[in-house]
N, C-alpha and C. Protein backbone atom coordinates (compact mmCIF):
# COMPACT_ATOMS: atom_id res chain seq x y z
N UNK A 1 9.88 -43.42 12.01
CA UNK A 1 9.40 -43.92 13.27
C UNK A 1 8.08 -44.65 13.02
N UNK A 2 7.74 -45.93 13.90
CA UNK A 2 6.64 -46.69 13.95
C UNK A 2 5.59 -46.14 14.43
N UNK A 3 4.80 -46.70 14.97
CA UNK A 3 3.36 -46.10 15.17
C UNK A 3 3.50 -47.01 16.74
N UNK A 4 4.40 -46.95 17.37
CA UNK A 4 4.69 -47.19 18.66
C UNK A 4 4.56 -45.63 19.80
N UNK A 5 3.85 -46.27 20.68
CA UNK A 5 3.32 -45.02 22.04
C UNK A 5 4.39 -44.25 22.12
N UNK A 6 4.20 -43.22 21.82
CA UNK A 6 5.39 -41.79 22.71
C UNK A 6 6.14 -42.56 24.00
N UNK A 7 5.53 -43.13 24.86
CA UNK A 7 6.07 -43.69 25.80
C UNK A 7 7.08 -44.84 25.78
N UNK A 8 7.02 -45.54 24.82
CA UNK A 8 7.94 -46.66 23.98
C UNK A 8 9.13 -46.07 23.44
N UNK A 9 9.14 -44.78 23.60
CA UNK A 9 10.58 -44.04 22.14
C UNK A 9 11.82 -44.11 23.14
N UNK A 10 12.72 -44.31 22.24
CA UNK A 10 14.43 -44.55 22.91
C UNK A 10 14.86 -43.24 23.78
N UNK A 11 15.58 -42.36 24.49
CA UNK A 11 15.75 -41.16 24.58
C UNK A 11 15.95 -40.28 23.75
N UNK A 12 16.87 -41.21 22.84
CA UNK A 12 17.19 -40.25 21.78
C UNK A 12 16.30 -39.85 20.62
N UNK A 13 15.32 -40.68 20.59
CA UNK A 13 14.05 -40.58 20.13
C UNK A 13 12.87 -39.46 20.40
N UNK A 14 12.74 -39.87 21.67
CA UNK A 14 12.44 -38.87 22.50
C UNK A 14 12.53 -37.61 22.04
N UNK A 15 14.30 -37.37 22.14
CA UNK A 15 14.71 -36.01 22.32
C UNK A 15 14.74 -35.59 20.98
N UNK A 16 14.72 -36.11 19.91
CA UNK A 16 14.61 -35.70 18.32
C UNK A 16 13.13 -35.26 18.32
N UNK A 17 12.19 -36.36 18.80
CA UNK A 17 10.70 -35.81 18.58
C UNK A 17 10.25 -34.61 19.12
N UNK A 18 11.14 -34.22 20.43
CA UNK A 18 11.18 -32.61 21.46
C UNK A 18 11.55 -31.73 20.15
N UNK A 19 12.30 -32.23 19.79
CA UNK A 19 13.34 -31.13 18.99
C UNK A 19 12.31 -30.56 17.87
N UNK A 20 12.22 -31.42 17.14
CA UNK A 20 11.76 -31.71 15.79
C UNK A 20 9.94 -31.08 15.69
N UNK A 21 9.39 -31.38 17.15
CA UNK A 21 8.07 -30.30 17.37
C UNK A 21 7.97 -29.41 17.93
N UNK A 22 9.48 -28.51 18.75
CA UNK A 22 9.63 -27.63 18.73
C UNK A 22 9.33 -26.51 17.17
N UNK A 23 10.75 -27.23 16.90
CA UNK A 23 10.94 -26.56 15.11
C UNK A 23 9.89 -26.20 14.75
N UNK A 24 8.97 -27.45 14.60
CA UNK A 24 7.76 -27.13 13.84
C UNK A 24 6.84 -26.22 14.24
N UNK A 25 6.60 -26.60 15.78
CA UNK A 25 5.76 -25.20 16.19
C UNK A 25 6.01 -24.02 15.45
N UNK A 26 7.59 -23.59 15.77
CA UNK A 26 8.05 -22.36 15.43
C UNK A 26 8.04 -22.01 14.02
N UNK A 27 8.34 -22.78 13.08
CA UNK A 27 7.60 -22.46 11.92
C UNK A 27 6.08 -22.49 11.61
N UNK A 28 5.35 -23.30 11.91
CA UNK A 28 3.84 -22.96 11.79
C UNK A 28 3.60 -21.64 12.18
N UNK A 29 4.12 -20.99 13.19
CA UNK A 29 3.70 -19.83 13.93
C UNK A 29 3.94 -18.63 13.23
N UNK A 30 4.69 -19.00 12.05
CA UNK A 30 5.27 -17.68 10.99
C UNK A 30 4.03 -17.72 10.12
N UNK A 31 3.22 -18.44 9.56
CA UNK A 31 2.46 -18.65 8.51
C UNK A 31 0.97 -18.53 8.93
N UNK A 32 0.14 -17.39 9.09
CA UNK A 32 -1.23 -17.05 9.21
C UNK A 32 -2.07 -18.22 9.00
N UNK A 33 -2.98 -18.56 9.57
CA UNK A 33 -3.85 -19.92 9.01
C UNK A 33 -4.72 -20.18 7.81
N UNK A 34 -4.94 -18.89 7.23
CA UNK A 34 -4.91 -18.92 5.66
C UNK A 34 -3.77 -19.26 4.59
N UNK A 35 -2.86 -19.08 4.99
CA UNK A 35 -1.96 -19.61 4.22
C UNK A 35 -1.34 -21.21 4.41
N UNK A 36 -1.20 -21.58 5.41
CA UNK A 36 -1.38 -22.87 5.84
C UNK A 36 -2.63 -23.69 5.52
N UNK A 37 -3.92 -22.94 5.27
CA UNK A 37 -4.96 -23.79 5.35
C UNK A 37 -5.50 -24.37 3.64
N UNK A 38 -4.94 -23.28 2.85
CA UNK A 38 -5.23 -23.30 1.34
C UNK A 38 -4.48 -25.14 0.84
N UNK A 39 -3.74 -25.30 1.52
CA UNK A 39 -2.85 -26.54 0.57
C UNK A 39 -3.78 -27.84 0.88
N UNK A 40 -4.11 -27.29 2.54
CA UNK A 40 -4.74 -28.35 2.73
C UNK A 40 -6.23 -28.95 2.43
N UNK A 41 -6.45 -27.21 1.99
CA UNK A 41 -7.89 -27.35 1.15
C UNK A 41 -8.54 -28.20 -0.05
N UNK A 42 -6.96 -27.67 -0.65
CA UNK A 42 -6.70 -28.19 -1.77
C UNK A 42 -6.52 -29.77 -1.75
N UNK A 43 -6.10 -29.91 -0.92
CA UNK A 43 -5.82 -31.79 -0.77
C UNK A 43 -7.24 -32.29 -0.52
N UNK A 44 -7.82 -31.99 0.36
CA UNK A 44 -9.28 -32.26 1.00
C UNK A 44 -10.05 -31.99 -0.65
N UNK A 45 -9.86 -31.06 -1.31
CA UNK A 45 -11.04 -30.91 -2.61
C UNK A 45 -10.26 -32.43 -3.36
N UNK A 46 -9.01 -32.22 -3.53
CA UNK A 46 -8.63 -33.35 -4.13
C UNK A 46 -9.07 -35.20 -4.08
N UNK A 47 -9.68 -35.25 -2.95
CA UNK A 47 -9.27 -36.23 -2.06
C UNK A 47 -10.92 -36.59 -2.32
N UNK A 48 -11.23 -35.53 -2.29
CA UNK A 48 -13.45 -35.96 -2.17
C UNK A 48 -13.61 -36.12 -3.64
N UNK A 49 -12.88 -35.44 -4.48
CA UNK A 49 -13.41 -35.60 -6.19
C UNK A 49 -12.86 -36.93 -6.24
N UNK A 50 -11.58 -37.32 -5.86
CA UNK A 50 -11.48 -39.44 -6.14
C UNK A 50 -12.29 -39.70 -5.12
N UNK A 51 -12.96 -39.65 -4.34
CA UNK A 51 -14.37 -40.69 -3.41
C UNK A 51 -15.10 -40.26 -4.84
N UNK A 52 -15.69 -38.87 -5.07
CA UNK A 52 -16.45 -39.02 -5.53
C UNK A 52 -16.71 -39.69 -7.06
N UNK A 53 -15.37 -40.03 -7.34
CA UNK A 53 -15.15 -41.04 -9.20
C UNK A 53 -15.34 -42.31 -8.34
N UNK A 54 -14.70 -42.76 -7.24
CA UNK A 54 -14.65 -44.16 -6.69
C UNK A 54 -16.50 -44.56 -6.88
N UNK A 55 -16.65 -43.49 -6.09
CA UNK A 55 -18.51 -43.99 -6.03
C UNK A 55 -19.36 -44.10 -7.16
N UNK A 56 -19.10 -43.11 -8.42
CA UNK A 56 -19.35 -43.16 -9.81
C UNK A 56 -18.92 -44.37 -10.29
N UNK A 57 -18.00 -45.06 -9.75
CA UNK A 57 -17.48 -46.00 -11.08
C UNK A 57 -17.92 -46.99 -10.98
N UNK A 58 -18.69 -47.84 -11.80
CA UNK A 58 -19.84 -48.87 -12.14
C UNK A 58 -18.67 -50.07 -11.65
N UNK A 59 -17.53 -50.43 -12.33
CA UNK A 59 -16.65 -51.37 -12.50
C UNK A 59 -16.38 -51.85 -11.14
N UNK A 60 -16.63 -51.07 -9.52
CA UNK A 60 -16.35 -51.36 -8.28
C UNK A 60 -17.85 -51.81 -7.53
N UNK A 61 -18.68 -52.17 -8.61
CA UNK A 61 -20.13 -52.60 -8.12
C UNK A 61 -19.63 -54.37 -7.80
N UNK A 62 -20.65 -54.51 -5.85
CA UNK A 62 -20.67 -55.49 -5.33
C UNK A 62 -21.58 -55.50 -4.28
N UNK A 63 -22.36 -56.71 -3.92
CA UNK A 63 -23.25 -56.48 -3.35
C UNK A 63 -23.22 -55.65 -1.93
N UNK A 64 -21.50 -56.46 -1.52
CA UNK A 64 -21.75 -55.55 0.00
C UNK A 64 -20.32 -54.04 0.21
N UNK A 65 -20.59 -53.86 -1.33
CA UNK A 65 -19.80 -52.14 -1.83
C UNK A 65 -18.35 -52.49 -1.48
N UNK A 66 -17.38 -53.31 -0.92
CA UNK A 66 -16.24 -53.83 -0.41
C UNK A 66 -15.14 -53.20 -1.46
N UNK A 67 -15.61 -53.59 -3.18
CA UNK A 67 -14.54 -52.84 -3.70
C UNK A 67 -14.58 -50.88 -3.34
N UNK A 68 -15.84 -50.83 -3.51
CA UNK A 68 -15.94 -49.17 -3.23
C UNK A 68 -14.83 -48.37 -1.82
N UNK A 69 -15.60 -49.11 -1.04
CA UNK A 69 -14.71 -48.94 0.33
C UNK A 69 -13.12 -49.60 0.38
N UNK A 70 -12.95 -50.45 -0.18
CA UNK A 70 -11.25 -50.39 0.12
C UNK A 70 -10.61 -49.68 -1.32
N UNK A 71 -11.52 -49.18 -2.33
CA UNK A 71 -10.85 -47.93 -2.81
C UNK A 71 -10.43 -47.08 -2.04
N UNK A 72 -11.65 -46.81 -1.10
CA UNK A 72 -11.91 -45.14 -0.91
C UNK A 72 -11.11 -45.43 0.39
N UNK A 73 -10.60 -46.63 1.40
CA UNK A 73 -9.67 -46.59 2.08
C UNK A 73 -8.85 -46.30 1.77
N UNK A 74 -8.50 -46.89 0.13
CA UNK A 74 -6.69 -46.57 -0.37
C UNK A 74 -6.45 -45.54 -0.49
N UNK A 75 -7.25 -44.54 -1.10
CA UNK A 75 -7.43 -42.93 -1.36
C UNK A 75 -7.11 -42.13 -0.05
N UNK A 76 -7.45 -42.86 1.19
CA UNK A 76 -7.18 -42.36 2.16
C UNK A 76 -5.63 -42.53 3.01
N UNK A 77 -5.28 -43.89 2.79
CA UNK A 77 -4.02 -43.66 2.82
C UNK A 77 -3.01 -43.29 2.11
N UNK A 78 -3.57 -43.48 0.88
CA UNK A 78 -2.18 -42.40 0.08
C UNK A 78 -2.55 -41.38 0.20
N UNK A 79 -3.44 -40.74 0.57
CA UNK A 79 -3.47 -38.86 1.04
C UNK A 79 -2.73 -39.19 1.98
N UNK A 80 -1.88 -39.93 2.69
CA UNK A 80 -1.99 -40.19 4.28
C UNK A 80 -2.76 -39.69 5.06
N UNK A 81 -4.09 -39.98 5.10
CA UNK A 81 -4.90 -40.03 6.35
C UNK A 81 -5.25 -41.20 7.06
N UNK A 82 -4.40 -41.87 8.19
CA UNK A 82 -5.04 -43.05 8.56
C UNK A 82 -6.06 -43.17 8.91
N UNK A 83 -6.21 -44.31 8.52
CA UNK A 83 -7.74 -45.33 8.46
C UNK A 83 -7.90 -46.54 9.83
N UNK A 84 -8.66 -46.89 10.42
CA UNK A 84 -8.78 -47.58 11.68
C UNK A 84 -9.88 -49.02 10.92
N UNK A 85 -9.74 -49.65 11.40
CA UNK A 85 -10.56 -50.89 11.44
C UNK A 85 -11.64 -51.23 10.20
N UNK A 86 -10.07 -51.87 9.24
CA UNK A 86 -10.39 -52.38 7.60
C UNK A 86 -9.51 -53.40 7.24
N UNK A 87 -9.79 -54.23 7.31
CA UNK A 87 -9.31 -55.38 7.23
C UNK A 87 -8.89 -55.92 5.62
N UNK A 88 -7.13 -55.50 5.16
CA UNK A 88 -7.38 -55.64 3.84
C UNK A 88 -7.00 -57.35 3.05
């Protein structure tokens, strides 16, 4: 699915996305938030040690840091975390 409004989805769309965050609720709800929270810890430690090589690395030096930052954008979308207003 696109990144089109909840309000835009087909019915059947709709009714898969009902479905499908039902499910999920109901499994999240089995798993304590320590155990859920460790993977994501782990991604987040993962995720700051490449910012933090991006910012170390001499080779992405420019006056207005542009390579630095659309590293550290890319880093962010392949974690998939979207990114808002970067113009690549």
């Amino acid at each position: 699915m696109d990144e089109r409004d909840i309000d835009q989805l087909s019915v059947s769309e709709a009714l898969y996305a009902q479905t499908i965050g039902q499910d999920m609720m109901r499994y999240l709800r089995d798993y304590a938030p320590e155990v859920l929270g460790k993977p994501v810890e782990s991604e987040a430690i993962r995720l700051l040690e490449e910012i933090r090589q991006i910012l170390d690395d001499p080779d992405l030096e420019d006056s207005t840091c542009f390579m630095k930052i659309d590293a550290i954008v890319s880093a962010f979308l392949h974690a998939g975390v979207p990114v808002d207003r970067h113009d690549f």
